[in-house]
N, C-alpha and C. Protein backbone atom coordinates (compact mmCIF):
# COMPACT_ATOMS: atom_id res chain seq x y z
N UNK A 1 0.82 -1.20 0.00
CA UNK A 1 0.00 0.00 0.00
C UNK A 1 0.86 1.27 0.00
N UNK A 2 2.12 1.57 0.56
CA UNK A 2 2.87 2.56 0.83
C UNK A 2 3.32 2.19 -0.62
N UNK A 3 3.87 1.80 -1.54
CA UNK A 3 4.20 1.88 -2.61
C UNK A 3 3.49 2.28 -3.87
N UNK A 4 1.85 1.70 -3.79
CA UNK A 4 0.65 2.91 -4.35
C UNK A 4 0.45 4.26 -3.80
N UNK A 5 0.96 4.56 -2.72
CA UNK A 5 1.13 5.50 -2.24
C UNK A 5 2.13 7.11 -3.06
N UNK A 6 3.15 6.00 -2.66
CA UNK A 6 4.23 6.95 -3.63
C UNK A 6 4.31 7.19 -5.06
N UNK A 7 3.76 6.26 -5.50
CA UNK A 7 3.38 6.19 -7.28
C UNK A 7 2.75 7.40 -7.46
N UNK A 8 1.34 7.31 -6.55
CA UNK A 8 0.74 8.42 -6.86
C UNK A 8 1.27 9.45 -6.81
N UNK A 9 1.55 9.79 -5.29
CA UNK A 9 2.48 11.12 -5.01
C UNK A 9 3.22 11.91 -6.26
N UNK A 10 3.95 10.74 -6.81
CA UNK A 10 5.04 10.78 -7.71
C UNK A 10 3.99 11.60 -9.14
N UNK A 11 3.18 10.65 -9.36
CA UNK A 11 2.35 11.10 -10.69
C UNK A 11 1.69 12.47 -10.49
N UNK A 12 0.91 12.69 -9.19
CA UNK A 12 0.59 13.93 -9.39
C UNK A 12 1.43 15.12 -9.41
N UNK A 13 2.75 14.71 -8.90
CA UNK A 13 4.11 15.97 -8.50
C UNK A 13 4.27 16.42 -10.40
N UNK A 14 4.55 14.83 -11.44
CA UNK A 14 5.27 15.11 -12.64
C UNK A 14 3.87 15.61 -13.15
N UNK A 15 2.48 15.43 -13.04
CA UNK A 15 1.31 16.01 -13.92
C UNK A 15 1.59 17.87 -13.83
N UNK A 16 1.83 17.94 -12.04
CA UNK A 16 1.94 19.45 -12.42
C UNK A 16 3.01 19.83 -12.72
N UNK A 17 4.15 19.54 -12.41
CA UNK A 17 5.44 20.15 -13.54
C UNK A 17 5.00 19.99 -15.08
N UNK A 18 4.50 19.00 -15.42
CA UNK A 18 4.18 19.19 -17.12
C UNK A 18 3.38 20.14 -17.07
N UNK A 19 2.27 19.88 -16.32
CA UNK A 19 1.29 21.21 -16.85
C UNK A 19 1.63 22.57 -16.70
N UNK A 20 2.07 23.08 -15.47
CA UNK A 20 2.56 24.46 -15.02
C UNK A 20 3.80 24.49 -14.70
N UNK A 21 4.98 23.61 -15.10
CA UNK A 21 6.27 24.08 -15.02
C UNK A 21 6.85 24.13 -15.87
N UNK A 22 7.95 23.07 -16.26
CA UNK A 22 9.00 23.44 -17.47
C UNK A 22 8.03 22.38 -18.38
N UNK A 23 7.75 21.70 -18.12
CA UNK A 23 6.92 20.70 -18.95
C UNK A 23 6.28 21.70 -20.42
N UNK A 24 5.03 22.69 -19.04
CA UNK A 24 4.28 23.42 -20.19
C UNK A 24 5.20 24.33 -21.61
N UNK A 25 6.53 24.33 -21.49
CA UNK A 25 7.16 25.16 -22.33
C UNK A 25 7.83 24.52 -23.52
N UNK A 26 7.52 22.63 -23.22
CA UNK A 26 7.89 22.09 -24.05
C UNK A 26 7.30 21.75 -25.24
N UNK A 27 5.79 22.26 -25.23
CA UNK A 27 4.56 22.15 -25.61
C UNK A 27 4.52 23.20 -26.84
N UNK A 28 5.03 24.44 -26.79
CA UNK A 28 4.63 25.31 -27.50
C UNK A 28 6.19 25.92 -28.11
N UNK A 29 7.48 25.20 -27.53
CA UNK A 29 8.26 25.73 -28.19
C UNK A 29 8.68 26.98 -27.84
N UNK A 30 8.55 27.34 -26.46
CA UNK A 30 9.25 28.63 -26.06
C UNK A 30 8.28 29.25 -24.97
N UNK A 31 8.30 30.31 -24.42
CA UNK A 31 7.77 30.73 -22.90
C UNK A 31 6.60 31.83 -23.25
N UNK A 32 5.56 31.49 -23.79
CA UNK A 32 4.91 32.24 -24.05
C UNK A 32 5.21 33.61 -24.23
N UNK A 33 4.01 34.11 -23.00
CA UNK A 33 4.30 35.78 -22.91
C UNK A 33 5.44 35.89 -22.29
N UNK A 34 5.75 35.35 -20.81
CA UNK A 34 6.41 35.92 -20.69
C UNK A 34 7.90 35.46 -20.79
N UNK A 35 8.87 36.43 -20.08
CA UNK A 35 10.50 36.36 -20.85
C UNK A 35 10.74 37.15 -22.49
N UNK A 36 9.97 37.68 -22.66
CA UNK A 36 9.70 38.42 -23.78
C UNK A 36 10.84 39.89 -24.10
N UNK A 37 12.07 39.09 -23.67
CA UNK A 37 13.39 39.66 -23.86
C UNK A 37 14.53 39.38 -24.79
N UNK A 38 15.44 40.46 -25.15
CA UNK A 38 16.32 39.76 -26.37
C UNK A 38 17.78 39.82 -25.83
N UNK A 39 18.11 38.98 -26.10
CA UNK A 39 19.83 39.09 -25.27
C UNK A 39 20.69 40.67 -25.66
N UNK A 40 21.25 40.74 -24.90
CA UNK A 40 21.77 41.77 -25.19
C UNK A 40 22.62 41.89 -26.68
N UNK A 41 22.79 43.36 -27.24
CA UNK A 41 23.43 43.00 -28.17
C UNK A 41 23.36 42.01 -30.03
N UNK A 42 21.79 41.27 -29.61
CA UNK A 42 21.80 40.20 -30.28
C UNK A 42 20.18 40.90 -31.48
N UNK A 43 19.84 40.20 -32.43
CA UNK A 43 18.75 40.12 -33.11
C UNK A 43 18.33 38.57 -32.74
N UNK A 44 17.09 38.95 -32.43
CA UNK A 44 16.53 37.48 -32.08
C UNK A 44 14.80 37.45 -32.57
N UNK A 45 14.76 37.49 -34.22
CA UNK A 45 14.13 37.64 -34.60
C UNK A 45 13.88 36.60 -35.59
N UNK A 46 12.93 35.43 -35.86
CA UNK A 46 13.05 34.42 -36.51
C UNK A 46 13.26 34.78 -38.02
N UNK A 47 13.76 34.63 -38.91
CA UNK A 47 13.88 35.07 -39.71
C UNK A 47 12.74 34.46 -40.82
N UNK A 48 12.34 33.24 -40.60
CA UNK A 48 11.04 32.63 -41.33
C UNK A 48 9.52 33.31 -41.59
N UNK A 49 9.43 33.70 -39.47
CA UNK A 49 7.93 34.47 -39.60
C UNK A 49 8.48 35.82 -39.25
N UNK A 50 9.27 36.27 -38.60
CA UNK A 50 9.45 37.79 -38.01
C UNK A 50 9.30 37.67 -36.72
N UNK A 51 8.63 36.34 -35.92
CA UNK A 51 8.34 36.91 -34.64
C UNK A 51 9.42 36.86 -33.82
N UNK A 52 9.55 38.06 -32.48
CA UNK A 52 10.76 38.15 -31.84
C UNK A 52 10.45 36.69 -31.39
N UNK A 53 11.68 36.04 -30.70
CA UNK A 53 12.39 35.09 -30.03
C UNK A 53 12.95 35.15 -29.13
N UNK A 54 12.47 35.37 -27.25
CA UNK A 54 13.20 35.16 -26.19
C UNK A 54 14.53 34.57 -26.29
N UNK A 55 15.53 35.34 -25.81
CA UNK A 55 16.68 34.29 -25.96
C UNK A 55 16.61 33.39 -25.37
N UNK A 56 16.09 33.18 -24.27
CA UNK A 56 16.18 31.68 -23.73
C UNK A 56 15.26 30.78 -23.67
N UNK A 57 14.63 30.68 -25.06
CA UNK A 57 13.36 29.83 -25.40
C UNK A 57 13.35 29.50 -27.16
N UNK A 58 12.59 28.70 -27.68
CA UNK A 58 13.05 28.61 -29.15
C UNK A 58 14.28 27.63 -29.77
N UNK A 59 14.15 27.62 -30.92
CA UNK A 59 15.34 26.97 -31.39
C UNK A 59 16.91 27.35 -31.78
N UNK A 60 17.82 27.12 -31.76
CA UNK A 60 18.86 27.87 -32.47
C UNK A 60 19.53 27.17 -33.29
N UNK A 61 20.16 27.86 -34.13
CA UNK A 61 20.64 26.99 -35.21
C UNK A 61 21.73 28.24 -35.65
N UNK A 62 22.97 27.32 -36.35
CA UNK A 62 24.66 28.35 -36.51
C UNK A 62 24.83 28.07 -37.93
N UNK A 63 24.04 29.45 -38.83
CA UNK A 63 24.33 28.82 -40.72
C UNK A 63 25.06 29.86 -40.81
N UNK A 64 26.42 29.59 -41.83
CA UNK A 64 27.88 30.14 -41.76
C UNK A 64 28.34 30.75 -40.48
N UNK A 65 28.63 30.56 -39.76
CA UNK A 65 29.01 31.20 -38.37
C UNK A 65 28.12 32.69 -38.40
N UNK A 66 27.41 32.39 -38.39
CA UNK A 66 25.74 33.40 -37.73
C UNK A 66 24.60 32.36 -36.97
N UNK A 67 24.26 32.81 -35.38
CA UNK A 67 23.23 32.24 -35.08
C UNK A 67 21.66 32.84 -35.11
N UNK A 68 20.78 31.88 -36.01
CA UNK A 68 19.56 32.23 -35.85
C UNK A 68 19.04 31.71 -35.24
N UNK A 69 17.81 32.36 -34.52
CA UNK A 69 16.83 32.18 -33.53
C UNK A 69 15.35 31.84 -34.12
N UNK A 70 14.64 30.79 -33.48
CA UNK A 70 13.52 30.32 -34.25
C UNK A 70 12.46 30.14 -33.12
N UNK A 71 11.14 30.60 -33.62
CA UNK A 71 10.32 30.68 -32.54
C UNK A 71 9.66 28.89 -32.81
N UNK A 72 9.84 27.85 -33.46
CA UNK A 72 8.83 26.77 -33.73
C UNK A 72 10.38 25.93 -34.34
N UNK A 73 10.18 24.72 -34.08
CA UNK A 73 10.08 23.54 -35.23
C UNK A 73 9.81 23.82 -36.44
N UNK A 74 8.20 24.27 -37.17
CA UNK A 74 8.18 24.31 -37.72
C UNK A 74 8.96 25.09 -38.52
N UNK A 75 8.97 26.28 -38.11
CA UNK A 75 10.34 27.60 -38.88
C UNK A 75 11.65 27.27 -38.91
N UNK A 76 12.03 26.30 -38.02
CA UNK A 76 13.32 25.73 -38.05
C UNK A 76 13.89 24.52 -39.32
N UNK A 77 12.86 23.99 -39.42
CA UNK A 77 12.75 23.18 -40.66
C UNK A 77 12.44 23.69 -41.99
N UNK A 78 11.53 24.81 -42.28
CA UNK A 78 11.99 25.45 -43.32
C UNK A 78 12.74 26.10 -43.98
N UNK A 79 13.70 26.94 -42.53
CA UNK A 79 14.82 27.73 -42.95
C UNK A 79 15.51 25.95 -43.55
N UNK A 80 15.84 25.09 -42.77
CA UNK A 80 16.52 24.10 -43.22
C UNK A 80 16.78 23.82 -44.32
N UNK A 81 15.65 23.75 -45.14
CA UNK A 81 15.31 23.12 -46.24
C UNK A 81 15.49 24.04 -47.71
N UNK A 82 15.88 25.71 -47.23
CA UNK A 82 15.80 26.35 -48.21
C UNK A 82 16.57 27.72 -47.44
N UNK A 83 17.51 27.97 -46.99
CA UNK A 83 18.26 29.03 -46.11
C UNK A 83 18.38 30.22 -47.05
N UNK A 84 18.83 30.10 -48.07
CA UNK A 84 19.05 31.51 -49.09
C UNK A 84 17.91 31.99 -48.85
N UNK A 85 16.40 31.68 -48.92
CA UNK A 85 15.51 32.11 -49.31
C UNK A 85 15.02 33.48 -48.10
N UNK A 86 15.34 32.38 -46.65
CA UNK A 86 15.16 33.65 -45.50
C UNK A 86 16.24 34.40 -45.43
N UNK A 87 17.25 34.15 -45.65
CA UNK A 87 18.28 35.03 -45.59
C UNK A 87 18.12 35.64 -46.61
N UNK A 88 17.83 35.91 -47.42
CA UNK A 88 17.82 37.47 -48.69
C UNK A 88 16.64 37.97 -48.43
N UNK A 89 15.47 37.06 -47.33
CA UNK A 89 14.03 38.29 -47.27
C UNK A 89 15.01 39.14 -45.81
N UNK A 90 15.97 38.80 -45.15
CA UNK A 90 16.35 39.93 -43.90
C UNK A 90 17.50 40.97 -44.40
N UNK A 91 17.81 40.57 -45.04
CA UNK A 91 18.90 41.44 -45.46
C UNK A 91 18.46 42.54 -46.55
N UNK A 92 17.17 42.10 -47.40
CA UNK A 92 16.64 43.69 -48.50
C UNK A 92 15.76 44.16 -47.06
């Protein structure tokens, strides 16, 4: 019985870290609203959709020694698949 005990314990502790801790941030790919800051110094602007990118949330990725910042998976895989294309819409 003390060992159904702790199971549970255990399951409801990891339900709310997924739901309201780091869990929930794994869900959407970055920290919602808030943290809605850019590192110093840096552009952290996805270059796929435009939307800013918390530095410490999102994807990163290093094409020719430049790092871009990606708010999704999904934007991360398209720059992938076709890089000239976002890189000449940031630069005109």
């Amino acid at each position: 019985m003390e060992g159904l005990f702790s199971l549970l314990l255990f399951a409801v502790f990891f339900y709310v870290m997924m739901r309201f801790g780091c869990g929930a941030h794994m869900i959407h790919g970055g920290h919602g609203g808030h943290g809605q800051h850019t590192a110093a110094g840096g552009d952290n602007t996805d270059p796929v959709c435009g939307m800013p990118v918390p530095a410490d949330s999102g994807y990163t990725k290093v094409h020719q020694g430049t790092q871009y910042r990606f708010c999704s998976r999904n934007c991360l895989d398209k720059f992938d698949t076709n890089p000239q294309r976002y890189l000449g819409k940031e630069q005109s």
